[in-house]
PDB file of N, CA and C in Angstrom:
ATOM      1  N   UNK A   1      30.492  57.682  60.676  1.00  0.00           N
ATOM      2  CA  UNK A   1      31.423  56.895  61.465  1.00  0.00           C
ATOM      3  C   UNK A   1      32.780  57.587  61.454  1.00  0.00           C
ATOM      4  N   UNK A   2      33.456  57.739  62.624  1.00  0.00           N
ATOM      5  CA  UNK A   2      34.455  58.444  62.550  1.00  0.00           C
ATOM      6  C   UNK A   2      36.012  57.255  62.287  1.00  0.00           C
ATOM      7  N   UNK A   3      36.789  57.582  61.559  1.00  0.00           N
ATOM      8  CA  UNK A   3      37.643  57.008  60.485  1.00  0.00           C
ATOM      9  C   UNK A   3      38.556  56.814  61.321  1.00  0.00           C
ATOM     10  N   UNK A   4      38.701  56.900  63.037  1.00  0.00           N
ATOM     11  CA  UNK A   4      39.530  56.273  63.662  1.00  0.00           C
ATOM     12  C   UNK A   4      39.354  55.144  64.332  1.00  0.00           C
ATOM     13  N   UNK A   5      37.916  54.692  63.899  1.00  0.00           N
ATOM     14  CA  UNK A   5      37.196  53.504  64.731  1.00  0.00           C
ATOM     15  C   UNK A   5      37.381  52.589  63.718  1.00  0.00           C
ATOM     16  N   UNK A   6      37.913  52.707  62.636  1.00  0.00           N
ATOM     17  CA  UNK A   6      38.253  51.641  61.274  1.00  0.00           C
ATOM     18  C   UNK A   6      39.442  50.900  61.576  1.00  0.00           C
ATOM     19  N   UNK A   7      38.952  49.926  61.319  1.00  0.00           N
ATOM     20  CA  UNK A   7      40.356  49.097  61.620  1.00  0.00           C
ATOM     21  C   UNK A   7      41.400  49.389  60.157  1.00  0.00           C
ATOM     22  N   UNK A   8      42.619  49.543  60.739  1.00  0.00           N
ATOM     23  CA  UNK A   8      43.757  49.747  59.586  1.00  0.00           C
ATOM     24  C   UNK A   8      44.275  48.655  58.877  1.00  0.00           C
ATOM     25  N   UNK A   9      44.189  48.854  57.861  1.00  0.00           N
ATOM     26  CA  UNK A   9      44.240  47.510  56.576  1.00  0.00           C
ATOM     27  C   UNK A   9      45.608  47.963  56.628  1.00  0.00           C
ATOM     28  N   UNK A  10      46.692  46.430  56.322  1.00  0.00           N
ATOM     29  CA  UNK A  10      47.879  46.675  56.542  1.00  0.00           C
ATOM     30  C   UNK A  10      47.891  46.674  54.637  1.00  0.00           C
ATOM     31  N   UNK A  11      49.417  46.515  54.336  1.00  0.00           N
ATOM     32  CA  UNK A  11      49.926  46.446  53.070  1.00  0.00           C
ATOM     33  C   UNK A  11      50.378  45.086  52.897  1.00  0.00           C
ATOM     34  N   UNK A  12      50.367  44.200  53.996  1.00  0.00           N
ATOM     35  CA  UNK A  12      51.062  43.426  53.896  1.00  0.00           C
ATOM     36  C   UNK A  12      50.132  41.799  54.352  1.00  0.00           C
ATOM     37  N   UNK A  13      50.010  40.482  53.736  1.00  0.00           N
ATOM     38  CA  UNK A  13      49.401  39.809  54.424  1.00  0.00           C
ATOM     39  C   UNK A  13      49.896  39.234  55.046  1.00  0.00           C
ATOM     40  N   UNK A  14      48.871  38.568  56.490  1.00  0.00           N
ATOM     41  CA  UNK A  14      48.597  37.971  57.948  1.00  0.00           C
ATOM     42  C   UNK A  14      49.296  36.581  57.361  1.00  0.00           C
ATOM     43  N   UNK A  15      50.406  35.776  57.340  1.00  0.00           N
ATOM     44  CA  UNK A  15      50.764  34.737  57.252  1.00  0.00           C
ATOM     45  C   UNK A  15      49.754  33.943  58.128  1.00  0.00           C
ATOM     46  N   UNK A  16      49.210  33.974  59.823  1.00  0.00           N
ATOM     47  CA  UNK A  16      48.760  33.446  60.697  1.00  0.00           C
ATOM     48  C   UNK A  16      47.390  32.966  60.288  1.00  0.00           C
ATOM     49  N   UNK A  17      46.694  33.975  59.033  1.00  0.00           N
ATOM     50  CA  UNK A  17      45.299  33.526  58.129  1.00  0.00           C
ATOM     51  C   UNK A  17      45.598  32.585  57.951  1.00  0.00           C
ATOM     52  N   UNK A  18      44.627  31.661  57.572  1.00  0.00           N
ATOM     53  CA  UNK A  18      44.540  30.731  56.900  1.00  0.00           C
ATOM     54  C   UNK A  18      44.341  30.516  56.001  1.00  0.00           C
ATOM     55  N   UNK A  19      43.918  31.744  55.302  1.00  0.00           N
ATOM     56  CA  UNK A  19      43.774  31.726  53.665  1.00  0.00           C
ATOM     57  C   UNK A  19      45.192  32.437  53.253  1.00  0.00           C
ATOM     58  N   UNK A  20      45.976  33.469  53.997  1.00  0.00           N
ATOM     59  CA  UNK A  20      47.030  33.703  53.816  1.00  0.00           C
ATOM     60  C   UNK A  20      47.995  32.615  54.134  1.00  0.00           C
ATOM     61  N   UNK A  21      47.802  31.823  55.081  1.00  0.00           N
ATOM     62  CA  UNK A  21      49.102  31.193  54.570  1.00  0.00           C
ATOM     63  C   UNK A  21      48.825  30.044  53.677  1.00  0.00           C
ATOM     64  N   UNK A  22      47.781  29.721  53.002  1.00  0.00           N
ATOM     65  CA  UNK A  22      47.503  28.361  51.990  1.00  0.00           C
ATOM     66  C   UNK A  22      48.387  28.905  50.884  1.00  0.00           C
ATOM     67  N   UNK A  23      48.396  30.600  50.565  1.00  0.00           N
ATOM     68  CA  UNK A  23      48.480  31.839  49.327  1.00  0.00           C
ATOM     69  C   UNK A  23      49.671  31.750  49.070  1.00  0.00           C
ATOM     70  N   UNK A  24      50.740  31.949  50.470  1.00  0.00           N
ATOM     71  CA  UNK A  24      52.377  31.794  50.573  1.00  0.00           C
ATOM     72  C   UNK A  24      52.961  30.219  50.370  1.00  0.00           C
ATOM     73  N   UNK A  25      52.270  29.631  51.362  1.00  0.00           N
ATOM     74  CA  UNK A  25      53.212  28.260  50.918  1.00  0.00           C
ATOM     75  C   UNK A  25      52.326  27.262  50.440  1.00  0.00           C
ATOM     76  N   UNK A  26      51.067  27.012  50.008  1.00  0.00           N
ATOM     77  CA  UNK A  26      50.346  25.851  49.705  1.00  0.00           C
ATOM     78  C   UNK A  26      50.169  25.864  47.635  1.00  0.00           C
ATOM     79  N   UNK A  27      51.403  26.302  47.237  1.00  0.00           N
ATOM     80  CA  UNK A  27      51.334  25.937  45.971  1.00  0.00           C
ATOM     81  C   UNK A  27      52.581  25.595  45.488  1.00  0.00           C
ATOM     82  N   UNK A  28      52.607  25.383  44.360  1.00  0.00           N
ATOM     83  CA  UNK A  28      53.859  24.648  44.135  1.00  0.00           C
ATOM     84  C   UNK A  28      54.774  25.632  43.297  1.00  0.00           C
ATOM     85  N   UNK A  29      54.724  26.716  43.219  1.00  0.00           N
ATOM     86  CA  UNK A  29      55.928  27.398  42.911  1.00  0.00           C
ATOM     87  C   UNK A  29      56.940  27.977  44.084  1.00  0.00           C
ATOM     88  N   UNK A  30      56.185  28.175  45.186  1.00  0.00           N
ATOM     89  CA  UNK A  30      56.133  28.174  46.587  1.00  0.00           C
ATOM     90  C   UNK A  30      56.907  26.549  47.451  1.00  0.00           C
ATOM     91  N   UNK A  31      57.023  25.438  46.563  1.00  0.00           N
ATOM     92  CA  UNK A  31      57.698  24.409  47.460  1.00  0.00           C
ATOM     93  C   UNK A  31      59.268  24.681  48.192  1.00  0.00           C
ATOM     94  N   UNK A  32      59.487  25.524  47.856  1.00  0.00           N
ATOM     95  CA  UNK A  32      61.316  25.565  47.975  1.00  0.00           C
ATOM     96  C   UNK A  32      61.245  26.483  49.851  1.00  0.00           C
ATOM     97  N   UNK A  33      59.766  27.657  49.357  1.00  0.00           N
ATOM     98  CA  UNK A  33      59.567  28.296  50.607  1.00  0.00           C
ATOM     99  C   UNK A  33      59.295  27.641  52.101  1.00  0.00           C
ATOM    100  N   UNK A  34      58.268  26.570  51.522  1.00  0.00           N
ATOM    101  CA  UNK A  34      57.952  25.941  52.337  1.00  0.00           C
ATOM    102  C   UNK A  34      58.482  24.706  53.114  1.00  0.00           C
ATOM    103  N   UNK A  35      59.414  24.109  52.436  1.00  0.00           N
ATOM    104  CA  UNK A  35      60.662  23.158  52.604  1.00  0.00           C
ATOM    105  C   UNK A  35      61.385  23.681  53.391  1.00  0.00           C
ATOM    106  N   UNK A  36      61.763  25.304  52.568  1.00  0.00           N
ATOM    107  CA  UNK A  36      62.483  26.268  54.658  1.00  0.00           C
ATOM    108  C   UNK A  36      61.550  26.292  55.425  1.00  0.00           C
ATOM    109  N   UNK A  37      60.633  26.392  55.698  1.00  0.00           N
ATOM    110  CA  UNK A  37      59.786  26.615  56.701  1.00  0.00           C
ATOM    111  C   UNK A  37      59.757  25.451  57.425  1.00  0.00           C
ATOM    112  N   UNK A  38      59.387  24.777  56.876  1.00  0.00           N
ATOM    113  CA  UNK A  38      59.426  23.193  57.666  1.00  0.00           C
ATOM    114  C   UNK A  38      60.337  22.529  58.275  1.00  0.00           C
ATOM    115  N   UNK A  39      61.281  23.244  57.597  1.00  0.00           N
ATOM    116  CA  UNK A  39      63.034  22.482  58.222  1.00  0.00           C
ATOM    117  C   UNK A  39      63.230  23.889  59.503  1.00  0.00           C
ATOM    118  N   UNK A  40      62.537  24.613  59.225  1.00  0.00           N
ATOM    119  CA  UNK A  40      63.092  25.437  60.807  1.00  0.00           C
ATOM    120  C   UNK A  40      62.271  25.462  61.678  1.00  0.00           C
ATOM    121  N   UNK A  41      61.376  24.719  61.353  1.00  0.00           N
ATOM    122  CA  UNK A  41      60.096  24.655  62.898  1.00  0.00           C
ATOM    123  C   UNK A  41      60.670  22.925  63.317  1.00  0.00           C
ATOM    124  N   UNK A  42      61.291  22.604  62.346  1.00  0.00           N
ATOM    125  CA  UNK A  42      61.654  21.048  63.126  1.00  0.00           C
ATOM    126  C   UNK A  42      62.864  21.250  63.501  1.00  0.00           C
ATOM    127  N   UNK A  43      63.847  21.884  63.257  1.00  0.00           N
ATOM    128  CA  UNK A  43      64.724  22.493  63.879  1.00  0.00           C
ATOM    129  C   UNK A  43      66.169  21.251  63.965  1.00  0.00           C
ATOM    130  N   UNK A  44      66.166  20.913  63.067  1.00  0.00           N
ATOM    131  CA  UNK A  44      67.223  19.793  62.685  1.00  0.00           C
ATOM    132  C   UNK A  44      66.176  18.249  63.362  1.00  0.00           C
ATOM    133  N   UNK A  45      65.786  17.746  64.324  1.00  0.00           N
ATOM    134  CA  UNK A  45      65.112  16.775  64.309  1.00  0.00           C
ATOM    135  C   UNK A  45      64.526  16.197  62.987  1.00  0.00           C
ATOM    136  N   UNK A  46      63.719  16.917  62.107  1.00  0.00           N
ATOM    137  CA  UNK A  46      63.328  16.123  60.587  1.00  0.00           C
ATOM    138  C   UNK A  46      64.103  16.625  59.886  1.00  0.00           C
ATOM    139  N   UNK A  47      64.541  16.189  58.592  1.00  0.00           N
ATOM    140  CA  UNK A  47      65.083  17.197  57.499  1.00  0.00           C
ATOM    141  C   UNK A  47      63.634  16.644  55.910  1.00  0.00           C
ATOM    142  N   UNK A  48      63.407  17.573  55.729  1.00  0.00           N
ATOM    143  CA  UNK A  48      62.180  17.798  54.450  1.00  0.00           C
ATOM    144  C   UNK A  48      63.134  18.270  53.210  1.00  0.00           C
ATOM    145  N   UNK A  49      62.829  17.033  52.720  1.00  0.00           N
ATOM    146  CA  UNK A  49      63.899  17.179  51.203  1.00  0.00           C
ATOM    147  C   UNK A  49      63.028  17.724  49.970  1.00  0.00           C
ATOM    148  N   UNK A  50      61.594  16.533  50.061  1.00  0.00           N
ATOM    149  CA  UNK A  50      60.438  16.754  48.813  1.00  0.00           C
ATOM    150  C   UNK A  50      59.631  16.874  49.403  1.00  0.00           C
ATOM    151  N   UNK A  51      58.372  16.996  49.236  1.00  0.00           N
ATOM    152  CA  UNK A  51      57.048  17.113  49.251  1.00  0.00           C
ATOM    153  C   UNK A  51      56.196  17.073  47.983  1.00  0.00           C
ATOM    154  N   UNK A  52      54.976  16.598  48.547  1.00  0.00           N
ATOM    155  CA  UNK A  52      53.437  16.329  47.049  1.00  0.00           C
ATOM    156  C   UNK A  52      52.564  17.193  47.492  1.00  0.00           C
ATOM    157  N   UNK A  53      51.897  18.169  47.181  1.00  0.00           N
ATOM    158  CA  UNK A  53      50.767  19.090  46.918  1.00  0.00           C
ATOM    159  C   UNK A  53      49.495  18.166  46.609  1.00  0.00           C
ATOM    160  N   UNK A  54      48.580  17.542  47.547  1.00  0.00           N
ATOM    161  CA  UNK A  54      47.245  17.043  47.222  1.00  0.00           C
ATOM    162  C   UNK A  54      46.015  18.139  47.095  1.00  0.00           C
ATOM    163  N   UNK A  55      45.269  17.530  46.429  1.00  0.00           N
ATOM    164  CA  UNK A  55      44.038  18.627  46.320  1.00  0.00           C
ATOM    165  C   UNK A  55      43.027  18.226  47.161  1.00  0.00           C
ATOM    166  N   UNK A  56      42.989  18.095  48.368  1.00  0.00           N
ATOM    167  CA  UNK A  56      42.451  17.240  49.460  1.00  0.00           C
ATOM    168  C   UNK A  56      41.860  18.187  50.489  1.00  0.00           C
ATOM    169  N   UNK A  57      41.140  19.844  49.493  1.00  0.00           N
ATOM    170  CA  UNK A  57      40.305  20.935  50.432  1.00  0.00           C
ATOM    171  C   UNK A  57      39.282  20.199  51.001  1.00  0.00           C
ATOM    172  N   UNK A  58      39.209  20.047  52.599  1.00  0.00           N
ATOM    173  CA  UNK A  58      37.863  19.918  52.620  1.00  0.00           C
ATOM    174  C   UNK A  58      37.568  21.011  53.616  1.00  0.00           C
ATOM    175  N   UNK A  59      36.078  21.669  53.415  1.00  0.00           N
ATOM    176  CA  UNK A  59      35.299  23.433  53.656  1.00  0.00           C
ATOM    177  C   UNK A  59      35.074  22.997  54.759  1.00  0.00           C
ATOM    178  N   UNK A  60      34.802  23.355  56.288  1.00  0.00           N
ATOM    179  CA  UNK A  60      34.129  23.469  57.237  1.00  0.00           C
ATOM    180  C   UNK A  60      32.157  23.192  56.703  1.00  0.00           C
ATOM    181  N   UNK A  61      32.037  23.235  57.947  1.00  0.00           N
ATOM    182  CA  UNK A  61      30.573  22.956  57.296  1.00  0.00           C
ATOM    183  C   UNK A  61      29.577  23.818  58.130  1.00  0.00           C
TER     184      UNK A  61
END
């Protein structure tokens, strides 16, 4: 197989994953990240002070 038909693995992860972004903001050392995040997609309309982390995975089936 010629090594230009490989897809190029970045260095960096796909926030847009879904397993990448559970990795960035779905834990709790990560709440402070995600509190910005949330306050700039609502864009002053909500303001997100706290948040609770449930363990509420449920798998596709």
């Amino acid at each position: 197989m010629n090594r230009s038909a490989l897809p190029q693995t970045g260095k960096y992860i796909d926030p847009l994953v879904d397993f990448a972004f559970k990795k960035i903001f779905g834990s709790e050392p990560n709440r402070d990240l995600l509190i910005a995040f949330l306050n700039a997609v609502f864009r002053g309309r909500k303001q997100i002070v706290d948040l609770v982390f449930n363990k509420n995975e449920h798998p596709g089936i």
